[in-house]
N, C-alpha and C. Protein backbone atom coordinates (compact mmCIF):
# COMPACT_ATOMS: atom_id res chain seq x y z
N UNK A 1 89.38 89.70 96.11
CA UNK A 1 89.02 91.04 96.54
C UNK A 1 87.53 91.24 96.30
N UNK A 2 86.97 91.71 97.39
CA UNK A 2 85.20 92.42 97.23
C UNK A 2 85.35 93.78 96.93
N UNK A 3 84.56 93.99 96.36
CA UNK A 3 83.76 95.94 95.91
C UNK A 3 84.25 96.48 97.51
N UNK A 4 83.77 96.01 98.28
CA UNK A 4 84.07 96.30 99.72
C UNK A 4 85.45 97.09 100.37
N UNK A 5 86.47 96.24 99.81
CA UNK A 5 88.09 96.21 100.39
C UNK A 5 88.59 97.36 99.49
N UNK A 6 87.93 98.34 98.50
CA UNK A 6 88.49 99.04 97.30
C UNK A 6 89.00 100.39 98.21
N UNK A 7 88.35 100.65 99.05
CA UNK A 7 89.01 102.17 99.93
C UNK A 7 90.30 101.57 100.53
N UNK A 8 90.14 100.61 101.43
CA UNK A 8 90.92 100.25 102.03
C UNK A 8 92.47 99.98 100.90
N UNK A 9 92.46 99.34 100.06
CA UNK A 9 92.63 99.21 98.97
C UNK A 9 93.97 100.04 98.03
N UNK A 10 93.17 101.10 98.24
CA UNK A 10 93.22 102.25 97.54
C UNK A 10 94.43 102.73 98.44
N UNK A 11 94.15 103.09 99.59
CA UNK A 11 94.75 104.02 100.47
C UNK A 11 96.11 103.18 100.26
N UNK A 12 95.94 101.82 100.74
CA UNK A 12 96.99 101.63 100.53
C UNK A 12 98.20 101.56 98.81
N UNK A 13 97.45 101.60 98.13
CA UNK A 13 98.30 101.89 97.04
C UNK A 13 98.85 103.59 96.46
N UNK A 14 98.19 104.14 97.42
CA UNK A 14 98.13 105.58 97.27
C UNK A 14 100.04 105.56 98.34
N UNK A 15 100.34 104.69 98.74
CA UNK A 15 102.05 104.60 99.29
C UNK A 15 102.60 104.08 98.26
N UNK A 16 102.32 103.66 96.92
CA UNK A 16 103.30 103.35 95.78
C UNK A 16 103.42 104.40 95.28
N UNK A 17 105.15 104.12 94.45
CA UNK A 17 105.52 105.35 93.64
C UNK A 17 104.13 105.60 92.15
N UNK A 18 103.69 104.63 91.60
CA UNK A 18 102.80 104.79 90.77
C UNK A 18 101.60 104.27 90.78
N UNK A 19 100.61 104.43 91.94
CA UNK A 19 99.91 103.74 92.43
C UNK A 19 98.54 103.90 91.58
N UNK A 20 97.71 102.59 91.85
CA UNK A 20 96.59 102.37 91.15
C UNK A 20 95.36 103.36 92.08
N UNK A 21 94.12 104.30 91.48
CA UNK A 21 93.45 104.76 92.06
C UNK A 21 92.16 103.84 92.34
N UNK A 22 91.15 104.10 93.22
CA UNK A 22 90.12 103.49 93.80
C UNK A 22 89.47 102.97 92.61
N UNK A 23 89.50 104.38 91.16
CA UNK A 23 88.25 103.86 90.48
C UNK A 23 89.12 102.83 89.30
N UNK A 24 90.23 103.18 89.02
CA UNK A 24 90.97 102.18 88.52
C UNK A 24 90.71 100.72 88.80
N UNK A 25 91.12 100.23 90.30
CA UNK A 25 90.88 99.25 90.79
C UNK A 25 89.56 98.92 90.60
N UNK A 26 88.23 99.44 90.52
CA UNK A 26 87.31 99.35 90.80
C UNK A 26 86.56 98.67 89.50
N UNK A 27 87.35 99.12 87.74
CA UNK A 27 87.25 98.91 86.78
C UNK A 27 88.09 97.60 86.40
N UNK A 28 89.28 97.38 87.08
CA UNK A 28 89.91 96.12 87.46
C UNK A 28 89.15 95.11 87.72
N UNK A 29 88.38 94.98 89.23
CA UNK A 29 87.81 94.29 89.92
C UNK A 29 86.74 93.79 88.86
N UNK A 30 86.31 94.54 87.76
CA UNK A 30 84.88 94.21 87.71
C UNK A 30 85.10 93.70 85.93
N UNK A 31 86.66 93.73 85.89
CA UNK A 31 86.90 93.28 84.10
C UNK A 31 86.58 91.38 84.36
N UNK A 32 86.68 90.99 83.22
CA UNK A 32 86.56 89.86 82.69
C UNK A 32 87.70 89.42 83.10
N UNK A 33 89.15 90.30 82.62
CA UNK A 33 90.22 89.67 82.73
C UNK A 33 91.11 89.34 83.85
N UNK A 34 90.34 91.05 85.43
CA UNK A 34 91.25 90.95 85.93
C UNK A 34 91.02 90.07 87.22
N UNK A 35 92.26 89.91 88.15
CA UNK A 35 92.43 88.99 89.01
C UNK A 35 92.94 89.97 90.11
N UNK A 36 91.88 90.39 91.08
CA UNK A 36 92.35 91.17 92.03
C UNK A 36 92.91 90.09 93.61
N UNK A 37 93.93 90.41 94.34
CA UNK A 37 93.50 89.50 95.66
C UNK A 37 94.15 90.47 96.33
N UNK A 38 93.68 89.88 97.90
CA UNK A 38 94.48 91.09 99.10
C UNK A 38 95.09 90.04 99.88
N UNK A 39 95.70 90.62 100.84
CA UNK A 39 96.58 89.89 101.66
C UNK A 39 96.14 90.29 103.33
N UNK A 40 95.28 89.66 104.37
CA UNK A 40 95.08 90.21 105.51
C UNK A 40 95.71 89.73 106.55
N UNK A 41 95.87 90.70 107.41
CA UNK A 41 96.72 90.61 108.57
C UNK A 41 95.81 91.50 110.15
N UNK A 42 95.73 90.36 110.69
CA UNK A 42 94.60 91.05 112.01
C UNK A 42 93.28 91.34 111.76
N UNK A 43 92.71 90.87 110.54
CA UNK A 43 91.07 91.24 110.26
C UNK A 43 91.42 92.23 109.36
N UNK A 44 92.44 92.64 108.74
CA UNK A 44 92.41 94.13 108.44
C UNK A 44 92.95 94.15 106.98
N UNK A 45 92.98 94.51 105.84
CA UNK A 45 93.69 94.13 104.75
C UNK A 45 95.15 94.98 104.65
N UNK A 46 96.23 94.00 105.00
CA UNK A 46 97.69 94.51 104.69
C UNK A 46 98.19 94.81 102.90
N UNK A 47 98.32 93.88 101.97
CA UNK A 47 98.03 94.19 100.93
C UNK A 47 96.89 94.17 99.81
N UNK A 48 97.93 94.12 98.67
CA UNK A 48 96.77 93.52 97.32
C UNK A 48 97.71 93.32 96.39
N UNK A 49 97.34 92.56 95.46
CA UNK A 49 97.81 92.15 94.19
C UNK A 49 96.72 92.46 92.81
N UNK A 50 97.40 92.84 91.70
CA UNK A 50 96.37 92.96 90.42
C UNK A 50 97.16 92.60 89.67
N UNK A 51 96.34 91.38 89.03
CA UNK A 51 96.88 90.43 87.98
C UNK A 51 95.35 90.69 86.89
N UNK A 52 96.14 90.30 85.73
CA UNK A 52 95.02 90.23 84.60
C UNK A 52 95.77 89.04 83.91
N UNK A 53 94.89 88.13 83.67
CA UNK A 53 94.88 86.60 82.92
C UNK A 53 93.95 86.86 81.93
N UNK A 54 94.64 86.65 80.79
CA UNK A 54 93.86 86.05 79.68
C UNK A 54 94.89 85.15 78.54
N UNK A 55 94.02 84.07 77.99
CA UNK A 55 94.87 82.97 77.12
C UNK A 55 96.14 82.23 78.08
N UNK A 56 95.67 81.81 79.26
CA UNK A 56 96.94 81.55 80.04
C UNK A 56 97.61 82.30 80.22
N UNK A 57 97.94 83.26 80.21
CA UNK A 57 98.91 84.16 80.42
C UNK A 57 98.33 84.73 81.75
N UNK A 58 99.37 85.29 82.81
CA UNK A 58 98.37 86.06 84.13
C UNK A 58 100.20 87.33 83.92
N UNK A 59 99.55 88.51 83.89
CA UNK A 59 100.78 89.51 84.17
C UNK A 59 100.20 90.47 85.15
N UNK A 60 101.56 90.69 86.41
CA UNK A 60 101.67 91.20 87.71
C UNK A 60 101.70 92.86 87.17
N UNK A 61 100.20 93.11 87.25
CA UNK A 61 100.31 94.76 87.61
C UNK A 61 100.57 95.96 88.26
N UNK A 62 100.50 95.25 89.65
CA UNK A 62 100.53 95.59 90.89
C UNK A 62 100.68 94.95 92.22
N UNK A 63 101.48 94.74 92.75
CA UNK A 63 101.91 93.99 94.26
C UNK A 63 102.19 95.44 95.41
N UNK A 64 101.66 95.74 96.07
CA UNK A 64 101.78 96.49 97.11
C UNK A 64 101.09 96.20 98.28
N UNK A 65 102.20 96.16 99.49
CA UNK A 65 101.95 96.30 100.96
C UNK A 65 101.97 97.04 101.70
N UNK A 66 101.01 97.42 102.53
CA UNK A 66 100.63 98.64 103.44
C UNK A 66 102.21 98.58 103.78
N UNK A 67 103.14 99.69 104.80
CA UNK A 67 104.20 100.10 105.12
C UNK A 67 104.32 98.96 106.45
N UNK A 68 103.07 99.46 106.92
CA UNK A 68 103.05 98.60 108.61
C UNK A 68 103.71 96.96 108.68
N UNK A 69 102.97 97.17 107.26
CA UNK A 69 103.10 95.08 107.03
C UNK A 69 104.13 94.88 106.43
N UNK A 70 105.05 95.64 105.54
CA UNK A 70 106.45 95.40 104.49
C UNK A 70 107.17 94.65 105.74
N UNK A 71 108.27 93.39 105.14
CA UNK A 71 109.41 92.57 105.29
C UNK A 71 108.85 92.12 106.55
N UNK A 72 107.40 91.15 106.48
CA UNK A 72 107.01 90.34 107.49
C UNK A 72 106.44 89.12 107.06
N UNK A 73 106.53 89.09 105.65
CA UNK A 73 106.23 87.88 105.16
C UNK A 73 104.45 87.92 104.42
N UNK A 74 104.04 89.71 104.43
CA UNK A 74 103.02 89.47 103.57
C UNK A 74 102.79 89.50 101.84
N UNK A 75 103.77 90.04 101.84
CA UNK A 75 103.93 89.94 100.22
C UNK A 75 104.45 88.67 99.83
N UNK A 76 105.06 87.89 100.39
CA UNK A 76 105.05 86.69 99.47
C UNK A 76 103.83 85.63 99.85
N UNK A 77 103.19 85.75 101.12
CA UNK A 77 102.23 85.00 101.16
C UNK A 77 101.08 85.68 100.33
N UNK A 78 100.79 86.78 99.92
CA UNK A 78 100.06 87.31 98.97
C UNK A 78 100.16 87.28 97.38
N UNK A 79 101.82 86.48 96.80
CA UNK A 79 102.00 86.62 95.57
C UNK A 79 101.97 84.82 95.64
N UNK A 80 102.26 83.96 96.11
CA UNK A 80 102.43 82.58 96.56
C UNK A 80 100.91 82.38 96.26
N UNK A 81 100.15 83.35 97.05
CA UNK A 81 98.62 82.58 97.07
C UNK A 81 97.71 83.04 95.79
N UNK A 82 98.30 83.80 94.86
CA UNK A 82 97.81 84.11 93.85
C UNK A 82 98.05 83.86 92.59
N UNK A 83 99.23 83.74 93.02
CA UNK A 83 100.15 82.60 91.74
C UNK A 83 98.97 81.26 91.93
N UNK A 84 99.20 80.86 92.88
CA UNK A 84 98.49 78.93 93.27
C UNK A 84 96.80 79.51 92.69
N UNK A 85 96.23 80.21 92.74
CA UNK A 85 94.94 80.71 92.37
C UNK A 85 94.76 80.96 90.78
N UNK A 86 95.84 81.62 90.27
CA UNK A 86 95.81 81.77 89.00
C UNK A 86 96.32 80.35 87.99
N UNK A 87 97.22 79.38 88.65
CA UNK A 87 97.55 78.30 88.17
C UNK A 87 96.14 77.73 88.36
N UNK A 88 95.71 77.41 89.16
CA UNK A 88 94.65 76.55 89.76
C UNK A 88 93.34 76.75 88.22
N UNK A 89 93.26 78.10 87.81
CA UNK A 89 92.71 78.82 86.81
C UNK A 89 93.09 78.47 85.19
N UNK A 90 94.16 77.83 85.34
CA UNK A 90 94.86 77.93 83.82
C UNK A 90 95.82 78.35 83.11
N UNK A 91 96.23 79.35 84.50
CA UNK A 91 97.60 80.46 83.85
C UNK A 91 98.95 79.36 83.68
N UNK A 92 99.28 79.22 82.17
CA UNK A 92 100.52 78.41 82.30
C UNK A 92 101.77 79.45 82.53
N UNK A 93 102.05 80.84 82.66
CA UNK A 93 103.04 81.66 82.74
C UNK A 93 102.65 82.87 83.75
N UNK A 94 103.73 83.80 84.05
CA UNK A 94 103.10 84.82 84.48
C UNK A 94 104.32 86.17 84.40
N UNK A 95 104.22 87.21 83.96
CA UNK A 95 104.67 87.80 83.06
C UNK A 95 104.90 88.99 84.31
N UNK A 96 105.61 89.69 84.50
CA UNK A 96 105.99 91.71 85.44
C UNK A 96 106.79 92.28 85.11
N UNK A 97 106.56 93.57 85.15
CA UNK A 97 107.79 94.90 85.13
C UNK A 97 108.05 95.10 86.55
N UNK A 98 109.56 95.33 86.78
CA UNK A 98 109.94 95.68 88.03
C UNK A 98 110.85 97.08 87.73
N UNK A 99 110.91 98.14 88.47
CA UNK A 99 112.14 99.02 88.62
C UNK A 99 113.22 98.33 88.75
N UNK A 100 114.15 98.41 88.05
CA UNK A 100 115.67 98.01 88.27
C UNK A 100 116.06 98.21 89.74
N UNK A 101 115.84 99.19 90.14
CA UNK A 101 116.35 99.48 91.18
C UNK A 101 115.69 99.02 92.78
N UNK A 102 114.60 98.28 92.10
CA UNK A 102 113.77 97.70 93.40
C UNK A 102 114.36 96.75 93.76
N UNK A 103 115.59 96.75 94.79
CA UNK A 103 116.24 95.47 94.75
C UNK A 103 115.27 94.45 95.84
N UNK A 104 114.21 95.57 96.63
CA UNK A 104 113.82 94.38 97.06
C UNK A 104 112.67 93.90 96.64
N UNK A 105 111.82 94.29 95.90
CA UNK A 105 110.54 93.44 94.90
C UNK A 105 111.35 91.97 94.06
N UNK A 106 112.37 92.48 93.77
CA UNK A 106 113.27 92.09 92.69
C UNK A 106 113.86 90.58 93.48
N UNK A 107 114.16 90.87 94.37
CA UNK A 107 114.52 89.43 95.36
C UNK A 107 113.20 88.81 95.54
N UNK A 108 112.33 89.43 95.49
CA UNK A 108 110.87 89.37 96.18
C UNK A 108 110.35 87.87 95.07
N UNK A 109 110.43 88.34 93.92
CA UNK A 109 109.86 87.86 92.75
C UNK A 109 111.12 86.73 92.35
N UNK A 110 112.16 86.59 92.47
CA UNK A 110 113.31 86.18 92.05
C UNK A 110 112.90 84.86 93.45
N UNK A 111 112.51 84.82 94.68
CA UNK A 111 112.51 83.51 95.70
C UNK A 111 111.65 82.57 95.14
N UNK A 112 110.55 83.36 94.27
CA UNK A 112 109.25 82.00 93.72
C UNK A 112 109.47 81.47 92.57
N UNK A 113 110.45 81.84 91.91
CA UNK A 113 111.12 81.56 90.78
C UNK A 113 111.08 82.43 89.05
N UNK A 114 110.25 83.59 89.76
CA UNK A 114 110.00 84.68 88.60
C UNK A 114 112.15 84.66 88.40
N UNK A 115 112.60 84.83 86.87
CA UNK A 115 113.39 85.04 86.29
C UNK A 115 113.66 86.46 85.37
N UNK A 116 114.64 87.05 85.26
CA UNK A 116 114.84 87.80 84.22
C UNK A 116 114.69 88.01 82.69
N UNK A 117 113.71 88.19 82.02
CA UNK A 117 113.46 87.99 81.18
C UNK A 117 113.77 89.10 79.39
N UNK A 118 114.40 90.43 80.25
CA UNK A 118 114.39 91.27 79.45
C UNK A 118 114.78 92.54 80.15
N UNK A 119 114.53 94.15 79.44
CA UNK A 119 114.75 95.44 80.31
C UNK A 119 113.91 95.83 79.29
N UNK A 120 113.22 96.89 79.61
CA UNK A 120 112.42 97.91 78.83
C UNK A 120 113.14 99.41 79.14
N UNK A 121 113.86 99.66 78.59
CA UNK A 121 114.33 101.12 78.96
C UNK A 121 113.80 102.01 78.88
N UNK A 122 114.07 103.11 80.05
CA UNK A 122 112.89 104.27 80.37
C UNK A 122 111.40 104.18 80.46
N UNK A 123 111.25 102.60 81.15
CA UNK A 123 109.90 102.60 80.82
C UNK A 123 109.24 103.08 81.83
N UNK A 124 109.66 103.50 83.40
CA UNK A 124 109.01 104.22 84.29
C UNK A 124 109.31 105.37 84.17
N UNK A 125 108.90 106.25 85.13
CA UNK A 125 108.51 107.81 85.05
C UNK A 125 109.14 108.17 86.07
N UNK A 126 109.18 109.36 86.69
CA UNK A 126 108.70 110.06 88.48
C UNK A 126 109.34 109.42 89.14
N UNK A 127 110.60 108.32 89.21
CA UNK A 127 112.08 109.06 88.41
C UNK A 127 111.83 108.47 87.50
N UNK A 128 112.66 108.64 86.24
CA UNK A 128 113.09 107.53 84.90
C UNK A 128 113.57 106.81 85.47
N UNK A 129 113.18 105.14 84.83
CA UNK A 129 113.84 103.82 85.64
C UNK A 129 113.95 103.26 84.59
N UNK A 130 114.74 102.31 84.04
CA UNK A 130 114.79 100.81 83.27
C UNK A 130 113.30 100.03 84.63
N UNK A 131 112.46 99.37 83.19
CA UNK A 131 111.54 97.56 84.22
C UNK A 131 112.98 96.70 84.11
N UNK A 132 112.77 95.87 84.41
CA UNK A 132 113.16 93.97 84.19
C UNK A 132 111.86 93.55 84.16
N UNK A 133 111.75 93.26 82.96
CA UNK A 133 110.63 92.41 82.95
C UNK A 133 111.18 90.71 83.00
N UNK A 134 110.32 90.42 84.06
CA UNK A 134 110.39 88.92 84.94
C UNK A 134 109.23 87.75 84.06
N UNK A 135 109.74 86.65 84.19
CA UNK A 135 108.84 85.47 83.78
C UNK A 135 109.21 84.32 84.60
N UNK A 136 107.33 83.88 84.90
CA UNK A 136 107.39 82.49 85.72
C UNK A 136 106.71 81.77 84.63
N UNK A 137 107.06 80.00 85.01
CA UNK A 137 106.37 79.04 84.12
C UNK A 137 105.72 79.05 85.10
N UNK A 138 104.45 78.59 85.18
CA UNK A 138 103.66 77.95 86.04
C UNK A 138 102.92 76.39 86.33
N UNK A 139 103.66 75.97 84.81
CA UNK A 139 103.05 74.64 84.47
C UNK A 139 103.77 73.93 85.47
């Protein structure tokens, strides 16, 4: 991701239930730790991903796809190519919270071989949700 793609960016995370804001991302983009990427479709950016790696470790902050682009195959070519980017980097694992009820992130993350790793209860908001928190090896 460039300084550039952050409106574009933005807007689109502004369609998640708990979405990251411009300047959020913007403090993301520019950490040490984090690992921003987007996903484009037609010249145009369909998603993004925000990962933060540090000590090998890379954990999924954020995966969201514009609406236009959902169940066409950009979110996994956007989590596929960032996983291979963050391995490529050092990450031997990679760590997410999902809504329980996202059954389809949840398949989403479950095809590349992210696993069940736990529940955090009540840990979302705006509704109350149980995460699953998921784990990939990456080695």
């Amino acid at each position: 991701m460039e300084p550039g793609d952050l409106p574009r960016c933005a807007a689109i995370e502004a369609t998640a239930p708990d979405p990251w804001t411009e300047p959020q991302l913007a403090e993301e983009l520019a950490s040490d730790f984090g690992r921003l990427f987007v996903a484009c479709r037609d010249g145009q950016t369909a998603g993004l991903a925000v990962f933060q790696l540090a000590a090998g470790e890379a954990s999924l902050n954020a995966l969201t796809v514009d609406p236009a682009a959902r169940r066409q195959g950009a979110g996994r070519a956007l989590l596929t190519g960032a996983l291979a980017a963050l391995r490529a980097e050092g990450a031997q694992s990679c760590f997410l919270e999902v809504r329980a009820g996202n059954a389809a992130a949840r398949a989403l993350y479950e095809s590349v071989g992210f696993a069940a790793a736990g529940v955090r209860r009540g840990f979302y908001r705006n509704p109350a949700e149980d995460a699953v928190v998921m784990a990939l090896n990456l080695d």
